[in-house]
Protein backbone atom coordinates (compact mmCIF):
# COMPACT_ATOMS: atom_id res chain seq x y z
CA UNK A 1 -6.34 -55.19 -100.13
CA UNK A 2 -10.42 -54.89 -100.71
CA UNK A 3 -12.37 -57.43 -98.61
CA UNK A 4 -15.84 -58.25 -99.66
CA UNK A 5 -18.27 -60.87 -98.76
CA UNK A 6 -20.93 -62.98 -98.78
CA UNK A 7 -23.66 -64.44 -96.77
CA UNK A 8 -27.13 -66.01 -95.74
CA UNK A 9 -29.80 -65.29 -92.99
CA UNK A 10 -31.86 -68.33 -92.63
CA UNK A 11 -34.80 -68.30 -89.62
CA UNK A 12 -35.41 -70.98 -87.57
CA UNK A 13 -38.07 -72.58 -89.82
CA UNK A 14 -35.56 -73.20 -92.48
CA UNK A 15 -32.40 -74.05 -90.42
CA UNK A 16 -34.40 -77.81 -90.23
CA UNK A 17 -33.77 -78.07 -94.03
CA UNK A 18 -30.14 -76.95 -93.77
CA UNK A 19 -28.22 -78.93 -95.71
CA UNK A 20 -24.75 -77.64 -95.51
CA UNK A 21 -22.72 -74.46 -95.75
CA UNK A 22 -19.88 -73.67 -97.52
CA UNK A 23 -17.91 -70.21 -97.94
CA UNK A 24 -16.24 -70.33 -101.62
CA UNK A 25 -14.04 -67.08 -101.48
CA UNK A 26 -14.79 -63.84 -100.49
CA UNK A 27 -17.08 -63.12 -103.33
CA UNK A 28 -19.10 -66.58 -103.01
CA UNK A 29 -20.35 -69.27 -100.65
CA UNK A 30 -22.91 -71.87 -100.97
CA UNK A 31 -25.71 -72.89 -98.92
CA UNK A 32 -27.92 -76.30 -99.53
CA UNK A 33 -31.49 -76.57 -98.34
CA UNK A 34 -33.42 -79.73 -98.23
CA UNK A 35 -36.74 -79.34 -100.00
CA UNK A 36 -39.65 -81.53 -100.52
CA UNK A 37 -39.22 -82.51 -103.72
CA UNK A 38 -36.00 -81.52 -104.61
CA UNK A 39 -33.25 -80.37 -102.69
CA UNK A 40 -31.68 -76.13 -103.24
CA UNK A 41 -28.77 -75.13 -103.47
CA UNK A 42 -28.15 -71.36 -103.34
CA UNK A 43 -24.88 -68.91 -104.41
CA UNK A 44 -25.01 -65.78 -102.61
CA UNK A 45 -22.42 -63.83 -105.35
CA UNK A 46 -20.80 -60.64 -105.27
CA UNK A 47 -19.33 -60.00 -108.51
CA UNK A 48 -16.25 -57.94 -109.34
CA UNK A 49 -17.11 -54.20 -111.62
CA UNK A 50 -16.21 -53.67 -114.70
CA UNK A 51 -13.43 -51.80 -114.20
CA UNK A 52 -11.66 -54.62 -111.60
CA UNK A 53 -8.72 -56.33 -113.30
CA UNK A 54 -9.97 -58.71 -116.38
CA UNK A 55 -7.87 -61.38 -114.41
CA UNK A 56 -10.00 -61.14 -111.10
CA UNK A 57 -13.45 -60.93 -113.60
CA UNK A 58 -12.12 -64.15 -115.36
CA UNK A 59 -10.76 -65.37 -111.62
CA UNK A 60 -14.46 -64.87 -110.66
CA UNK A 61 -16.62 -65.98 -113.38
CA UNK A 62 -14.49 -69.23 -113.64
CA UNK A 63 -15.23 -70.19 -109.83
CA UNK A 64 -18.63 -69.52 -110.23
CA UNK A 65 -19.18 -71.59 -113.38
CA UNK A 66 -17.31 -74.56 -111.60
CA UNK A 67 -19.37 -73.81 -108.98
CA UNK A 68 -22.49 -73.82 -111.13
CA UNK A 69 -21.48 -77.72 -112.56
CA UNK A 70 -20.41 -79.04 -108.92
CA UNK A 71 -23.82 -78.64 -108.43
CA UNK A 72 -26.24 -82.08 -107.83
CA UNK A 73 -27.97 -82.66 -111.17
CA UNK A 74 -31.75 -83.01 -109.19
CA UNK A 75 -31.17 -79.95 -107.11
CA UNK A 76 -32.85 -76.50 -107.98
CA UNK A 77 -29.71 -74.55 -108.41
CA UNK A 78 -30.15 -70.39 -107.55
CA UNK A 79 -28.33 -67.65 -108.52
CA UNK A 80 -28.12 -64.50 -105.71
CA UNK A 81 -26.25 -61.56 -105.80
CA UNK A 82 -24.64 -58.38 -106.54
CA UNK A 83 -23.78 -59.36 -109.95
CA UNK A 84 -22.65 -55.44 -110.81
CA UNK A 85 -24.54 -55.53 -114.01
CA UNK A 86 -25.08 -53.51 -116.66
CA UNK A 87 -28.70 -53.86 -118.75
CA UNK A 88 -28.63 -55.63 -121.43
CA UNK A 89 -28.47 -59.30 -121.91
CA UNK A 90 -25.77 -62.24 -121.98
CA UNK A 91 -25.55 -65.65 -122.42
CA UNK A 92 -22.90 -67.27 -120.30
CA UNK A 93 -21.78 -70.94 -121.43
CA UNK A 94 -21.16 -73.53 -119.65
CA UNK A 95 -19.54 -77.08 -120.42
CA UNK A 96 -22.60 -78.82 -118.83
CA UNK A 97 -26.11 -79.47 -119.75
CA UNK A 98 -27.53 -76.25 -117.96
CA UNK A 99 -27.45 -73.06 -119.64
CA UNK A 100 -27.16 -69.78 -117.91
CA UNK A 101 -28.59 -66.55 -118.96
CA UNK A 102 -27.76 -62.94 -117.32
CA UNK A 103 -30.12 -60.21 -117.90
């Protein structure tokens, strides 16, 4: 079995605006930062190639997108990662108001 992962480095500047921390699977975790304005939350992502299993790409994309809609509807939501992409563009739907574009 492949492990993977995911992570953060935050200095001490920013650890006073952590939020909270969450580890999502081995391909994703979450981290919320309390900003000024509006509070962040970031996914640090590390997506499966294209030639993994369409079940663990679907698996993956799936968590992420419910990821994506759990988050607060004021908070700056960023996408980080290794997303294994290929160039071109995408549009990837979501059920929610936000829309999310790969490129």
């Amino acid at each position: 079995m492949d492990h993977y992962g995911t992570g953060f480095i935050i200095n001490a500047k920013m650890r006073k605006s952590f939020l909270s921390f969450e580890p999502l699977s081995d391909r994703l975790c979450k981290l919320r930062l309390g900003g000024k304005f509006r509070n962040i939350t970031l996914i640090s992502t590390y997506a499966p190639t294209e030639y993994s299993p369409d079940a663990i790409k679907d698996e993956f994309y799936d968590q992420l997108s419910q990821e994506c809609e759990k988050a607060r509807k004021y908070d700056i939501l960023i996408l980080l990662g290794d997303f294994n992409a290929k160039i071109g563009g995408k549009k990837f739907h979501s059920n929610s108001s936000r829309e999310i574009h790969f490129t």
